[in-house]
C-alpha atoms as a PDB file:
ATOM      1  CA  UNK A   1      11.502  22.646 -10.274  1.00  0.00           C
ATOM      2  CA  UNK A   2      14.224  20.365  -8.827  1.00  0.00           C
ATOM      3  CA  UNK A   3      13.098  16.278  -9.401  1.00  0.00           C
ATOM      4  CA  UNK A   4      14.136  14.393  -6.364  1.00  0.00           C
ATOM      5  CA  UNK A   5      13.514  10.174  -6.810  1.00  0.00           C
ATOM      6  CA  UNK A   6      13.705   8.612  -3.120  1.00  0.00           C
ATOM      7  CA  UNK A   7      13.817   5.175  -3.095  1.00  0.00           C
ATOM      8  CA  UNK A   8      12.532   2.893  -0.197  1.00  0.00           C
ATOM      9  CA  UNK A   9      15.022  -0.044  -0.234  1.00  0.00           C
ATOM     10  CA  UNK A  10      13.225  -3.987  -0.887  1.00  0.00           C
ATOM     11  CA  UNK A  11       8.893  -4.200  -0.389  1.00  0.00           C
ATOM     12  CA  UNK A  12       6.650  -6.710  -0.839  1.00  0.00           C
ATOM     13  CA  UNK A  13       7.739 -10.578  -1.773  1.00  0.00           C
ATOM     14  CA  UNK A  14      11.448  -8.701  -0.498  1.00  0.00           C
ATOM     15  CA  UNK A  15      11.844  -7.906   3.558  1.00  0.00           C
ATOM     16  CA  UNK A  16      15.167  -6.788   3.156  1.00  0.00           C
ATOM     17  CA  UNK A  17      17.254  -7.545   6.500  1.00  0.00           C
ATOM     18  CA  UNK A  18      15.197  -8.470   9.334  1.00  0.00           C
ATOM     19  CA  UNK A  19      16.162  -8.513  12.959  1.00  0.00           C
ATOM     20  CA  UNK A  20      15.021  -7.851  16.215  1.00  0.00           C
ATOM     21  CA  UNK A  21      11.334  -7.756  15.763  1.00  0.00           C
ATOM     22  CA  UNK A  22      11.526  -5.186  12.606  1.00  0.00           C
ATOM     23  CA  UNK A  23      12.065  -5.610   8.745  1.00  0.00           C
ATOM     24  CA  UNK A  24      13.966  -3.374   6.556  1.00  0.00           C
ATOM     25  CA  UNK A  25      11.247  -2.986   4.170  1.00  0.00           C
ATOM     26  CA  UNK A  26       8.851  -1.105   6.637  1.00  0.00           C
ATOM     27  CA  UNK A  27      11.141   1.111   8.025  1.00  0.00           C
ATOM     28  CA  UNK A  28      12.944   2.409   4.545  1.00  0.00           C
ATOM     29  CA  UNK A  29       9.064   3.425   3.845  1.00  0.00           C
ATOM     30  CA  UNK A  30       8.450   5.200   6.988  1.00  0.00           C
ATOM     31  CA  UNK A  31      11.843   6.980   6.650  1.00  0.00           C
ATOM     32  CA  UNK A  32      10.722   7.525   3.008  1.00  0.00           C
ATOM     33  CA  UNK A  33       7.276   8.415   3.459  1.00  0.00           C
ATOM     34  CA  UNK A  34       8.204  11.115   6.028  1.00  0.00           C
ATOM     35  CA  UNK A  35      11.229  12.311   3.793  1.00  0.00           C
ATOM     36  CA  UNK A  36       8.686  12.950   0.983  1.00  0.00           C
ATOM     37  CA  UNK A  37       6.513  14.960   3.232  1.00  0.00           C
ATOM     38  CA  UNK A  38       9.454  16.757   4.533  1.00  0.00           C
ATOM     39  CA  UNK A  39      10.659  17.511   0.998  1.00  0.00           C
ATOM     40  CA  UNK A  40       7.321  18.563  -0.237  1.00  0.00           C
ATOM     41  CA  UNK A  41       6.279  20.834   2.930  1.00  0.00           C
ATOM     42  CA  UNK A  42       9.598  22.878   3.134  1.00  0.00           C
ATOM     43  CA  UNK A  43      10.530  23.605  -0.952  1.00  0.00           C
ATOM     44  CA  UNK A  44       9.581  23.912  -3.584  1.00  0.00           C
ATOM     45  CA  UNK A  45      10.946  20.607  -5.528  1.00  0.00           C
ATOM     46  CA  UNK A  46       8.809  17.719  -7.083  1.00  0.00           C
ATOM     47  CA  UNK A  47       8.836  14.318  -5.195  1.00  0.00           C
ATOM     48  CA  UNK A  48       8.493  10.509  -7.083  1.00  0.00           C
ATOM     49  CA  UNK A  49       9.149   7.335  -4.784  1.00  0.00           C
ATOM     50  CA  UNK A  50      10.207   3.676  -6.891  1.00  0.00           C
ATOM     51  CA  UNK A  51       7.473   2.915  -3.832  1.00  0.00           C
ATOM     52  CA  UNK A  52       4.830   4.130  -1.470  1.00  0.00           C
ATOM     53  CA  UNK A  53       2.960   0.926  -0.048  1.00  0.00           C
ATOM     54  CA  UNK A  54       4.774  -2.213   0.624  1.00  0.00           C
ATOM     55  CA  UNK A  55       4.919  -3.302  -3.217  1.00  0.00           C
ATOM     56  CA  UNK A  56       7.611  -5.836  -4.762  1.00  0.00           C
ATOM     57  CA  UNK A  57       9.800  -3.379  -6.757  1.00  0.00           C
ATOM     58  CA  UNK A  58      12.565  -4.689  -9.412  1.00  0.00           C
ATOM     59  CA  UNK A  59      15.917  -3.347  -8.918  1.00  0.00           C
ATOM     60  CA  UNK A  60      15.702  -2.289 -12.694  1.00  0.00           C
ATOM     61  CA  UNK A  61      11.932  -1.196 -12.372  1.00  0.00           C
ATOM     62  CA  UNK A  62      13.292   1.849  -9.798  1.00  0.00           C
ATOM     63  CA  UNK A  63      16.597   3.035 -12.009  1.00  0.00           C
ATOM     64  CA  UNK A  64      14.694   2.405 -15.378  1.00  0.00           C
ATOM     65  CA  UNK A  65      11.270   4.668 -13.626  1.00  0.00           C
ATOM     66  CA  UNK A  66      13.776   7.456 -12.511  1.00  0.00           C
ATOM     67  CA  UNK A  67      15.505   7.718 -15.450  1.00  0.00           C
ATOM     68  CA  UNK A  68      12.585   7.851 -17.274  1.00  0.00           C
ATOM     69  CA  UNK A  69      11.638  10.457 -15.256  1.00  0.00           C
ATOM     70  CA  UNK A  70      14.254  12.706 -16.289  1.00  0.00           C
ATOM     71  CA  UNK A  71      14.933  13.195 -12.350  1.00  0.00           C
ATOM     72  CA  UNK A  72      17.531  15.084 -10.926  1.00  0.00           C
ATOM     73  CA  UNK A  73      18.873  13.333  -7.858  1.00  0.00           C
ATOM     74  CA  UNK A  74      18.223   9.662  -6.547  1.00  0.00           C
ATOM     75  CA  UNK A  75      18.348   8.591  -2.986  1.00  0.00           C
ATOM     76  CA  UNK A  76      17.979   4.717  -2.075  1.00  0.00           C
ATOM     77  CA  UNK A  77      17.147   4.307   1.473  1.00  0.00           C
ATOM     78  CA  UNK A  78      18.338   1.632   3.290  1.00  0.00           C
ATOM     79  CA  UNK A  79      18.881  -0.531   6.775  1.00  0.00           C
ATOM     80  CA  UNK A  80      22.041  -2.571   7.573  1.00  0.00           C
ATOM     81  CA  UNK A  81      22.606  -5.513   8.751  1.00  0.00           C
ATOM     82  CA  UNK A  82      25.739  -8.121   9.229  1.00  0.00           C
ATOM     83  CA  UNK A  83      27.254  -7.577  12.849  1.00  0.00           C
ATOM     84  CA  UNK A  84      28.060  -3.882  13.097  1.00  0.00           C
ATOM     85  CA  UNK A  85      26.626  -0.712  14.269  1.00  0.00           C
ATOM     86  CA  UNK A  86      26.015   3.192  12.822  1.00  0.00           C
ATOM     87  CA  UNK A  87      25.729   4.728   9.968  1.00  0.00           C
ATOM     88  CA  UNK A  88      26.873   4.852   6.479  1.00  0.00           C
ATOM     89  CA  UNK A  89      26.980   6.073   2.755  1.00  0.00           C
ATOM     90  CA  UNK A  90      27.523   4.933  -0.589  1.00  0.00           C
ATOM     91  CA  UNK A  91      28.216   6.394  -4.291  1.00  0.00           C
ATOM     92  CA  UNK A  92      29.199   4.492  -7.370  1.00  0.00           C
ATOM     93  CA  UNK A  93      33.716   4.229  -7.549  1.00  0.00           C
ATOM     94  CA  UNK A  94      33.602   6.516 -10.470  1.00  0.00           C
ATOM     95  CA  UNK A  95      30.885   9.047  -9.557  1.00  0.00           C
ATOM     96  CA  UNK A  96      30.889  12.149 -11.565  1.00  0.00           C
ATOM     97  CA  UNK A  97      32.061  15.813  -9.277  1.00  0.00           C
ATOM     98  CA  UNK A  98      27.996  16.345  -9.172  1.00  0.00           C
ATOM     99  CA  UNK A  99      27.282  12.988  -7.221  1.00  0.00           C
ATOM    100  CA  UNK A 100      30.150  13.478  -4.748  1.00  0.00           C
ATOM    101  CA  UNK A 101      28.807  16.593  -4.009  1.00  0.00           C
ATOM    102  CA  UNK A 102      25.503  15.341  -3.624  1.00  0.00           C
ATOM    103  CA  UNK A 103      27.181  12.357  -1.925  1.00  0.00           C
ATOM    104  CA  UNK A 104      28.971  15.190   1.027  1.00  0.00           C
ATOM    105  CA  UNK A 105      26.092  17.354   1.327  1.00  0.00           C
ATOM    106  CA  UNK A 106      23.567  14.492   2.580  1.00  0.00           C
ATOM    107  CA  UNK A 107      25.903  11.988   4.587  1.00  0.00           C
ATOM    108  CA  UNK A 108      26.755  14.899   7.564  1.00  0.00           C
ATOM    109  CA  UNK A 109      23.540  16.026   7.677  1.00  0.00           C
ATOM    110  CA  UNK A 110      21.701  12.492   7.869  1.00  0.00           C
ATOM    111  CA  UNK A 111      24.257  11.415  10.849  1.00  0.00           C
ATOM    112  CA  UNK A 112      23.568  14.884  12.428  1.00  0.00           C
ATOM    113  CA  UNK A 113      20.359  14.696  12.634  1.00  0.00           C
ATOM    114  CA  UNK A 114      20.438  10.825  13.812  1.00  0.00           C
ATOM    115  CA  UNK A 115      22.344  12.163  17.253  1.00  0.00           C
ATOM    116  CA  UNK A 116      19.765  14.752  18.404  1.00  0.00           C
ATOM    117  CA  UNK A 117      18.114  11.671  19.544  1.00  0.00           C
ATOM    118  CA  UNK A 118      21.074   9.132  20.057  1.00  0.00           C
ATOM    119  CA  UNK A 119      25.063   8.145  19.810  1.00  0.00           C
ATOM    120  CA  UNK A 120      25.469   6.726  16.468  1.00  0.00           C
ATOM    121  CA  UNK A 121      28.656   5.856  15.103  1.00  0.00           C
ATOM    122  CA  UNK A 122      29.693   7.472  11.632  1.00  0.00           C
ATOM    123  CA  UNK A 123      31.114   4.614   8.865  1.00  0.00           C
ATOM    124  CA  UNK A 124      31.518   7.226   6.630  1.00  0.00           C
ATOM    125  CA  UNK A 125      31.409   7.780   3.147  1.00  0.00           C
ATOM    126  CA  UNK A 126      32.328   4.796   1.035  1.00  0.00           C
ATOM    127  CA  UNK A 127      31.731   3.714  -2.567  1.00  0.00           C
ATOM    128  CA  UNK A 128      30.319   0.499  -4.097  1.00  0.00           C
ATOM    129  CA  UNK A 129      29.297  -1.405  -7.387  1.00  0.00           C
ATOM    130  CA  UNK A 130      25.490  -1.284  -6.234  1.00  0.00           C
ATOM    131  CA  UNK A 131      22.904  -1.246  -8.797  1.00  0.00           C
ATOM    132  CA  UNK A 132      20.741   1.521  -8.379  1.00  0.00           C
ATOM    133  CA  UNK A 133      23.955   3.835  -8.297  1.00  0.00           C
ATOM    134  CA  UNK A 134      25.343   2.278 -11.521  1.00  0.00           C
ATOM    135  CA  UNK A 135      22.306   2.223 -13.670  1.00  0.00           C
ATOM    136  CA  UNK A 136      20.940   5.807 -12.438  1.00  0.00           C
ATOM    137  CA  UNK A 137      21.511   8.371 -14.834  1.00  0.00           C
ATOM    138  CA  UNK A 138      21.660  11.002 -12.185  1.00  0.00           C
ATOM    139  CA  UNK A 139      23.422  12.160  -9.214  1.00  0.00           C
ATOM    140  CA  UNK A 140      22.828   8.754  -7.122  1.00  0.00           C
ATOM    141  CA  UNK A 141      23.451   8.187  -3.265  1.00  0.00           C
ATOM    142  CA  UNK A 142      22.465   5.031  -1.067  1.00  0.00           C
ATOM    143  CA  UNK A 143      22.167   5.031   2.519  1.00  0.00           C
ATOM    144  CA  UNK A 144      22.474   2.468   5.098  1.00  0.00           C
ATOM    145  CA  UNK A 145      20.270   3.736   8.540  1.00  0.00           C
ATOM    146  CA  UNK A 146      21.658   1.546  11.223  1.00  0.00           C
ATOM    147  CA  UNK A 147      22.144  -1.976  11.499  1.00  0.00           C
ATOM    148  CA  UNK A 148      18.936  -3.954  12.109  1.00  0.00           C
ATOM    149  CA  UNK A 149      20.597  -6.961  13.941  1.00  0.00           C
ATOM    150  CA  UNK A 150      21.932  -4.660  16.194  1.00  0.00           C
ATOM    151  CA  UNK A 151      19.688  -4.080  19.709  1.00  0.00           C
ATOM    152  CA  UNK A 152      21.007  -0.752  20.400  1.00  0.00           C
ATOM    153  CA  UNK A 153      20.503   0.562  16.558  1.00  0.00           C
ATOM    154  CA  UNK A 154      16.966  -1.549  16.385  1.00  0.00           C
ATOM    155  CA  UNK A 155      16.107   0.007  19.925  1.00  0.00           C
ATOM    156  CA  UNK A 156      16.509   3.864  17.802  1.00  0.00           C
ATOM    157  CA  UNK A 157      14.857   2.328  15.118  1.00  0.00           C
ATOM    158  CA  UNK A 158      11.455   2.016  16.486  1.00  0.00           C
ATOM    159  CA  UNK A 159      11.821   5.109  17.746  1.00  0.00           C
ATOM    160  CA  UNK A 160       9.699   7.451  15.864  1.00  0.00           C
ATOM    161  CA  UNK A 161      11.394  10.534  17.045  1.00  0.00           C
ATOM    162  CA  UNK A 162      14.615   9.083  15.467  1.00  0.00           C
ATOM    163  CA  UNK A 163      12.589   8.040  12.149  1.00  0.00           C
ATOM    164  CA  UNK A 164      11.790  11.361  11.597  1.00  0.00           C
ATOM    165  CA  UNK A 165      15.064  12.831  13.071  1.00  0.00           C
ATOM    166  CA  UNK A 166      16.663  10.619   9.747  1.00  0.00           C
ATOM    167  CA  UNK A 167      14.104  11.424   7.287  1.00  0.00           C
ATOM    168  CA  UNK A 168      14.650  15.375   7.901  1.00  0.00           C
ATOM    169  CA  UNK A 169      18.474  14.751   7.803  1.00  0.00           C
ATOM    170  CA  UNK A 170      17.997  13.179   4.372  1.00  0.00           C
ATOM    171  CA  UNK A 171      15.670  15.844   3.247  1.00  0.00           C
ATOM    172  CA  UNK A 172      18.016  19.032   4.577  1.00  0.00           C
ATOM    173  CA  UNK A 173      21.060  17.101   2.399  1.00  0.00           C
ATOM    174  CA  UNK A 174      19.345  16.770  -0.360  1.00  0.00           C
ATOM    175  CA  UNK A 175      17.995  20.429   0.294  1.00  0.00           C
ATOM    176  CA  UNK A 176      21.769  21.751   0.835  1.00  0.00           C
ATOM    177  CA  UNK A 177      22.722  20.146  -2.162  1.00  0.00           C
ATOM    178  CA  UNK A 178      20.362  21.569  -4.684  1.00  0.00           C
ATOM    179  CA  UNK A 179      20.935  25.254  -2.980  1.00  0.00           C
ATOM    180  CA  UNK A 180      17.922  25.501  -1.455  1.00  0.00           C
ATOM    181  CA  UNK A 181      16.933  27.803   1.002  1.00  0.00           C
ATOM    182  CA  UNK A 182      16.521  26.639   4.587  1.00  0.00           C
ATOM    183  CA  UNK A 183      13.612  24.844   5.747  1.00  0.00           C
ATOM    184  CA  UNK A 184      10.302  26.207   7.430  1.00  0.00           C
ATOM    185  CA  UNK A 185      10.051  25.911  11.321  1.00  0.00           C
ATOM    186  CA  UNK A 186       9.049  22.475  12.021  1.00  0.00           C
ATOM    187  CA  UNK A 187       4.915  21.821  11.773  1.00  0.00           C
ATOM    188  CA  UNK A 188       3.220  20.664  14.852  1.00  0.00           C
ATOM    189  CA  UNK A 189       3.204  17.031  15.775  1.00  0.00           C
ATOM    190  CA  UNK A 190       2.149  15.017  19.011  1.00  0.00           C
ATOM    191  CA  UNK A 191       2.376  11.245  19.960  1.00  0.00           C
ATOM    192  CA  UNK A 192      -0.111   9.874  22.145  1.00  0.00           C
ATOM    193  CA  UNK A 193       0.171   6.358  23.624  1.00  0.00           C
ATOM    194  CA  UNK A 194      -1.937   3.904  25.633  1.00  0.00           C
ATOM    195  CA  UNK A 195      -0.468   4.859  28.629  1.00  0.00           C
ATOM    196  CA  UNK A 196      -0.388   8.741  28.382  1.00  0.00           C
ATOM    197  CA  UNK A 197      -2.233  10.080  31.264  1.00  0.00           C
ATOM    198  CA  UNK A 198      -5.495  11.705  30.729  1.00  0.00           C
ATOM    199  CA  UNK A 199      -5.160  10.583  27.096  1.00  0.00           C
ATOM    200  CA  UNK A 200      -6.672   6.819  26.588  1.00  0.00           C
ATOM    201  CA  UNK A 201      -9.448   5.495  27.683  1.00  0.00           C
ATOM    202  CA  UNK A 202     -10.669   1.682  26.961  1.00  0.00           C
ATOM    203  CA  UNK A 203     -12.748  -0.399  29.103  1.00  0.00           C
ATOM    204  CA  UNK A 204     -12.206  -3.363  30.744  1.00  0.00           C
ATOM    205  CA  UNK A 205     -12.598  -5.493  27.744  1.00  0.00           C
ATOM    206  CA  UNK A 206      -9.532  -4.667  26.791  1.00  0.00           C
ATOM    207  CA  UNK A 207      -6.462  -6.437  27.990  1.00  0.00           C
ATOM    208  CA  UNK A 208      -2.427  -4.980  28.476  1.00  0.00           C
ATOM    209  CA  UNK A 209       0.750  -6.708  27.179  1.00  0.00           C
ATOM    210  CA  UNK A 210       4.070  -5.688  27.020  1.00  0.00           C
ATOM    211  CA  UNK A 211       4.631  -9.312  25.232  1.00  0.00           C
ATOM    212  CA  UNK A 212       5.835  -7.819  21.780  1.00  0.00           C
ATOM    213  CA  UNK A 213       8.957  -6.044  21.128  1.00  0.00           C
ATOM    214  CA  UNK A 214       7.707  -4.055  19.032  1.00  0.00           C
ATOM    215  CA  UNK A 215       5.033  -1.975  21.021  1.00  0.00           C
ATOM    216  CA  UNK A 216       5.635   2.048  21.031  1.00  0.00           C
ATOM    217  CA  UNK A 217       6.250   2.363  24.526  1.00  0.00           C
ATOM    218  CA  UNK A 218       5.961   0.397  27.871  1.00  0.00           C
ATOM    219  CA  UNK A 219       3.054  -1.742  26.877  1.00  0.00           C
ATOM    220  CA  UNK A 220       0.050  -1.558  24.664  1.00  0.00           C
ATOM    221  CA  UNK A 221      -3.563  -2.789  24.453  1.00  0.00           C
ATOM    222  CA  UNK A 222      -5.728  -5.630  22.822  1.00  0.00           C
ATOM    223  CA  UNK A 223      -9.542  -6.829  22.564  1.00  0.00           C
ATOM    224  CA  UNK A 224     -11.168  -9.964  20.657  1.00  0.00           C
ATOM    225  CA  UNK A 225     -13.194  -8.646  17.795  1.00  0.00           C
ATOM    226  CA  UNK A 226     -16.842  -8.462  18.797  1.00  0.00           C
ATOM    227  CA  UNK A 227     -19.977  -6.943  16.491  1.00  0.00           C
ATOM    228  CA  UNK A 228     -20.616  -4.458  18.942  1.00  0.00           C
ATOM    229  CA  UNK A 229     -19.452  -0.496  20.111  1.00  0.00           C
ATOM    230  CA  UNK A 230     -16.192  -0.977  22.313  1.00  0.00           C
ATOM    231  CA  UNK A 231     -13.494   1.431  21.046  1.00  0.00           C
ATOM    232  CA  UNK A 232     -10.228   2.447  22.754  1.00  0.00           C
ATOM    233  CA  UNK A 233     -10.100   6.116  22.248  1.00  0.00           C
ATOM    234  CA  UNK A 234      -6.997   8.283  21.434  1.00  0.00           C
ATOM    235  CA  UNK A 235      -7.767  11.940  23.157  1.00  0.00           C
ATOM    236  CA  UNK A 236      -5.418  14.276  20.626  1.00  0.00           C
ATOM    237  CA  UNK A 237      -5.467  18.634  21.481  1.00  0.00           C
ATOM    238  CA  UNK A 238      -5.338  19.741  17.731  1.00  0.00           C
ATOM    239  CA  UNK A 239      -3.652  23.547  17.902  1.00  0.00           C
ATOM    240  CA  UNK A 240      -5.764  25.130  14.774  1.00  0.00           C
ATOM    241  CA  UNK A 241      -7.722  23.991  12.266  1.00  0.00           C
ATOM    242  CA  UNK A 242      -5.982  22.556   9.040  1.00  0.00           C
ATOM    243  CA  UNK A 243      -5.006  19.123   7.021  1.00  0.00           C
ATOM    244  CA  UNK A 244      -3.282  16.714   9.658  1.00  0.00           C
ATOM    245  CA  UNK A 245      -1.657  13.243   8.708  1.00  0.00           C
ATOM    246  CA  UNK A 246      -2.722  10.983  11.347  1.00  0.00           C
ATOM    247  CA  UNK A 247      -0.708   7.909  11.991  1.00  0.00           C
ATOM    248  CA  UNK A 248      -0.789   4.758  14.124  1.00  0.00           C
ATOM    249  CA  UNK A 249       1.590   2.350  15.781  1.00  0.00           C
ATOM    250  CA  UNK A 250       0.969  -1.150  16.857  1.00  0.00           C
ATOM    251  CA  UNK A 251       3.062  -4.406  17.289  1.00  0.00           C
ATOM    252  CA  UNK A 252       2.116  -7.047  14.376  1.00  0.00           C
ATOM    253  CA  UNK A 253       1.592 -10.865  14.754  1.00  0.00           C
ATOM    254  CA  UNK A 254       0.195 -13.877  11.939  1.00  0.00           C
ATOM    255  CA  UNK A 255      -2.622 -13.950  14.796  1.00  0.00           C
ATOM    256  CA  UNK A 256      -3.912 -10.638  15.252  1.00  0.00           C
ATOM    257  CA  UNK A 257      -6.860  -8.990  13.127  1.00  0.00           C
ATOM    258  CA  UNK A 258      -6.907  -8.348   9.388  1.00  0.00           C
ATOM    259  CA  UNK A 259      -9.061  -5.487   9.330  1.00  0.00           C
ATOM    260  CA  UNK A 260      -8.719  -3.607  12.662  1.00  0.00           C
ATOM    261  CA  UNK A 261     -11.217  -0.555  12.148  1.00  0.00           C
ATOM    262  CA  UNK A 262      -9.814   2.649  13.196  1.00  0.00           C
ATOM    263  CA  UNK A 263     -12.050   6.054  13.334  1.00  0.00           C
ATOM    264  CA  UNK A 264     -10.750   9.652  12.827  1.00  0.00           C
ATOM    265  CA  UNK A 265     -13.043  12.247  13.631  1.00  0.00           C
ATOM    266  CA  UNK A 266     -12.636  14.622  10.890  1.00  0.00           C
ATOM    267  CA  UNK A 267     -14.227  18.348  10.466  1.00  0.00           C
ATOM    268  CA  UNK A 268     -16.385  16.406   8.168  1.00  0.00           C
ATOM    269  CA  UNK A 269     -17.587  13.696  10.023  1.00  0.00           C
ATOM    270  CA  UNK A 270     -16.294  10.097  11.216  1.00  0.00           C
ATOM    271  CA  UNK A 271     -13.814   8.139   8.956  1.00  0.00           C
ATOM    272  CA  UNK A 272     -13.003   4.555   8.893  1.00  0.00           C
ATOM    273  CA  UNK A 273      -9.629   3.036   7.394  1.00  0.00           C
ATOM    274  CA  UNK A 274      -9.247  -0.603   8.041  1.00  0.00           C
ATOM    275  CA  UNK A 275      -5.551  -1.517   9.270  1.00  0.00           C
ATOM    276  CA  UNK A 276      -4.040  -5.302   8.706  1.00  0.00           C
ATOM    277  CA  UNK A 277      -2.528  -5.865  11.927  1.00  0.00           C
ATOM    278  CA  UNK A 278      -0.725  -9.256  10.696  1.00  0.00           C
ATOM    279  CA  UNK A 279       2.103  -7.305   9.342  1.00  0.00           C
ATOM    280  CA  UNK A 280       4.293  -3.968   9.543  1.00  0.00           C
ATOM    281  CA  UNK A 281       4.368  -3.835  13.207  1.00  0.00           C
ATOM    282  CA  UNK A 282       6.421  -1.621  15.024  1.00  0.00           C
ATOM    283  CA  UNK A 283       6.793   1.526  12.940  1.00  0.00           C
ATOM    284  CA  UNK A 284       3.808   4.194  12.030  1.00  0.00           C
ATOM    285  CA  UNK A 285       1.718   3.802   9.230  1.00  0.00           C
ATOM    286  CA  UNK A 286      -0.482   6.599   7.915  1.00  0.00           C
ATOM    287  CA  UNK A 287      -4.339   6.142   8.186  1.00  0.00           C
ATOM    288  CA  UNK A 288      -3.685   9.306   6.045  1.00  0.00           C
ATOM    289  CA  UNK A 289      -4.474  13.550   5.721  1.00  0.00           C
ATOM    290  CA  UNK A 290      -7.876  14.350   7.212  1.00  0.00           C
ATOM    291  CA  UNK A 291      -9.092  17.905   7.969  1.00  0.00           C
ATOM    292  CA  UNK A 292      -9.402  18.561  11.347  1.00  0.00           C
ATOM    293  CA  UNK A 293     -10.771  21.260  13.476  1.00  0.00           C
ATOM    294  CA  UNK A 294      -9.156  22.927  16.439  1.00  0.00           C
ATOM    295  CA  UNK A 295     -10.170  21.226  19.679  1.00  0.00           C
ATOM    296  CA  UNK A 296      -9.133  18.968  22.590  1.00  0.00           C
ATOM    297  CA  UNK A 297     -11.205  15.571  22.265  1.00  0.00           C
ATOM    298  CA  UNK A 298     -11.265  11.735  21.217  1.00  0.00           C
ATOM    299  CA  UNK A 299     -10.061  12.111  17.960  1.00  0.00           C
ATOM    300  CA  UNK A 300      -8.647   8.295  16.896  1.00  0.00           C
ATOM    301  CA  UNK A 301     -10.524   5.369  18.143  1.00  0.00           C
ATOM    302  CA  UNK A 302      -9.602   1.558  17.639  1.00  0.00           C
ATOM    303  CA  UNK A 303     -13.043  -0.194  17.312  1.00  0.00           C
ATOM    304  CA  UNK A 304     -13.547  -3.784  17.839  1.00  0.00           C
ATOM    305  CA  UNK A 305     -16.601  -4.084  15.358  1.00  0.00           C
ATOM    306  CA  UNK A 306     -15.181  -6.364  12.808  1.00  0.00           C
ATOM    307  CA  UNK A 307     -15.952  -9.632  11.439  1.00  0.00           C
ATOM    308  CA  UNK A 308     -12.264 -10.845  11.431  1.00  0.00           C
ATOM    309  CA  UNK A 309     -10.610 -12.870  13.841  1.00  0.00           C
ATOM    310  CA  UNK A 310      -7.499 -12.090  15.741  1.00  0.00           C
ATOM    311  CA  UNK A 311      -6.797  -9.822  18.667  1.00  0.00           C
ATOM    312  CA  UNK A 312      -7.449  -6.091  17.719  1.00  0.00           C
ATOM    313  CA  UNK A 313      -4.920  -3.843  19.120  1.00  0.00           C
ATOM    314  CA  UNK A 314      -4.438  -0.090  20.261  1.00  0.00           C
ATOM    315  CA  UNK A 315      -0.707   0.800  20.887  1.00  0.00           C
ATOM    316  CA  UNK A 316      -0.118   4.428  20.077  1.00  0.00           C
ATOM    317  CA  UNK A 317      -1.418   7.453  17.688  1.00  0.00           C
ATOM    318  CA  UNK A 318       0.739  10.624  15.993  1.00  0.00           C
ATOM    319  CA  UNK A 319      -0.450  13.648  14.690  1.00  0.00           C
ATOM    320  CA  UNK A 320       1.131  15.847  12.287  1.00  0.00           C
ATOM    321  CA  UNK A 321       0.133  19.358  10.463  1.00  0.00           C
ATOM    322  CA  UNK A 322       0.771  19.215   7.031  1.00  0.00           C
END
């Protein structure tokens, strides 16, 4: 079985770039995240990440972990930054004729997939002295998602339609270039936000902002913390019974709460996963796989009950089969 290392660029102590509300660090793990599930629901292959929470990662910890690893491909995700726009590539100057293979098969299809949901412009395929393609023992590509100091790249970057849009891209490359057959018809996945009709409720406790930039959407919702039952409900219509990863979005401020309680109403009963609000706004972050049976009803609710201070928010909620 085919070992594929992914990546996620910077983590922890390291933001990466930052710029226009977002830092690099959150979004090469959502890109990453999703590229792993991608990778793991369409073939058979085996999946390692240098990261998969936002972790301070050595540049030598990730090359010295895949080679260790014996894997067969690397792919070091990345976001721009520096005064330009679009997308590009890299692969060490004196790549081998397996790397610049692995190095054409991915860059088409990332960029491909990035303009089924907006005009990006290609930078193409370039080479550099970066570390993690020099010290990788395999078949090594790094990619550079859009500039993060840019507003219109930033403004596809919270997009979550484009996150995924890039993740597949990087997971059909990577797919083309170990021969792999093509992938499964896509699973089913919904978004629901504060201001889909029919879909949100919340009483009056809870105020509206459009304040933050990086809110999913027109606007999104917030309540003081309070020991007592208030929730802002998500109303999801799951298809069929089966494992869904459920995700949520929110903007993220030094202010707001540490440990925002959110419920999923699982086949099994209620479960609670406390979110820190005070960082990692603006892109999705998984509450993680539940089983869930087939039904239209309140299925994620944002509580208020918690004994931390700082505004408790309720922005937006996706669904996926997986």
């Amino acid at each position: 079985m085919p070992k594929v290392y992914i990546d996620p660029g910077h983590g922890g102590t390291d933001p990466g770039a930052v710029g226009n509300g977002l830092q690099e660090k959150a979004l090469t793990l959502d890109i990453s995240l999703q590229l792993r599930n991608i990778l793991l629901a369409n073939w058979a292959v085996d999946v390692r990440m240098s990261r998969t929470t936002d972790i301070t990662r050595s540049l030598a910890y990730r090359t010295d972990d895949a080679n260790a690893w014996g894997a067969n491909l690397l792919v070091s995700v990345h976001i721009n930054s520096g005064g330009g726009t679009g997308f590009e590539s890299y692969r060490y100057p004196t790549s081998d004729a397996a790397t610049v293979n692995l190095h054409n098969a991915l860059h088409p299809r990332v960029i491909g997939g990035m303009r089924t949901i907006g005009g990006v412009t290609d930078r193409g395929l370039k080479t550099a002295n970066f570390h993690m393609l020099r010290e990788s023992a395999m078949p090594a590509v790094l990619t550079e998602n859009l500039f993060i100091d840019s507003v219109a790249d930033s403004n596809l970057l919270r997009r979550a339609d484009f996150i995924t849009a890039t993740a597949r891209g990087h997971a059909e490359g990577i797919a083309a270039y170990l021969g792999l057959s093509a992938p499964n018809p896509p699973t089913f996945s919904t978004i629901v936000d504060n201001t889909t009709a029919g879909r949100f409720t919340a009483s009056t406790n809870w105020g509206t902002s459009s304040y933050s930039a990086q809110r999913y959407g027109a606007d999104y919702r917030f309540a003081n913390p309070t020991l007592a039952s208030d929730s802002a409900w998500f109303k999801v219509n799951i298809p069929a019974a089966g494992n869904y990863r459920v995700e949520v979005r929110h903007p993220a401020d030094p202010g707001y709460n540490s440990s925002a309680p959110h419920v999923v109403v699982t086949a099994s009963g209620n479960r609670t996963v406390n979110v820190d609000q005070r960082s990692s706004g603006g892109v999705w972050r998984s509450l993680g796989t539940f089983g869930l049976a087939a039904g239209d009803r309140n299925l994620v609710a944002v509580s208020r009950w918690t004994s931390s201070t700082g505004y408790v928010v309720a922005d937006a909620v996706r669904v996926t089969r997986v």
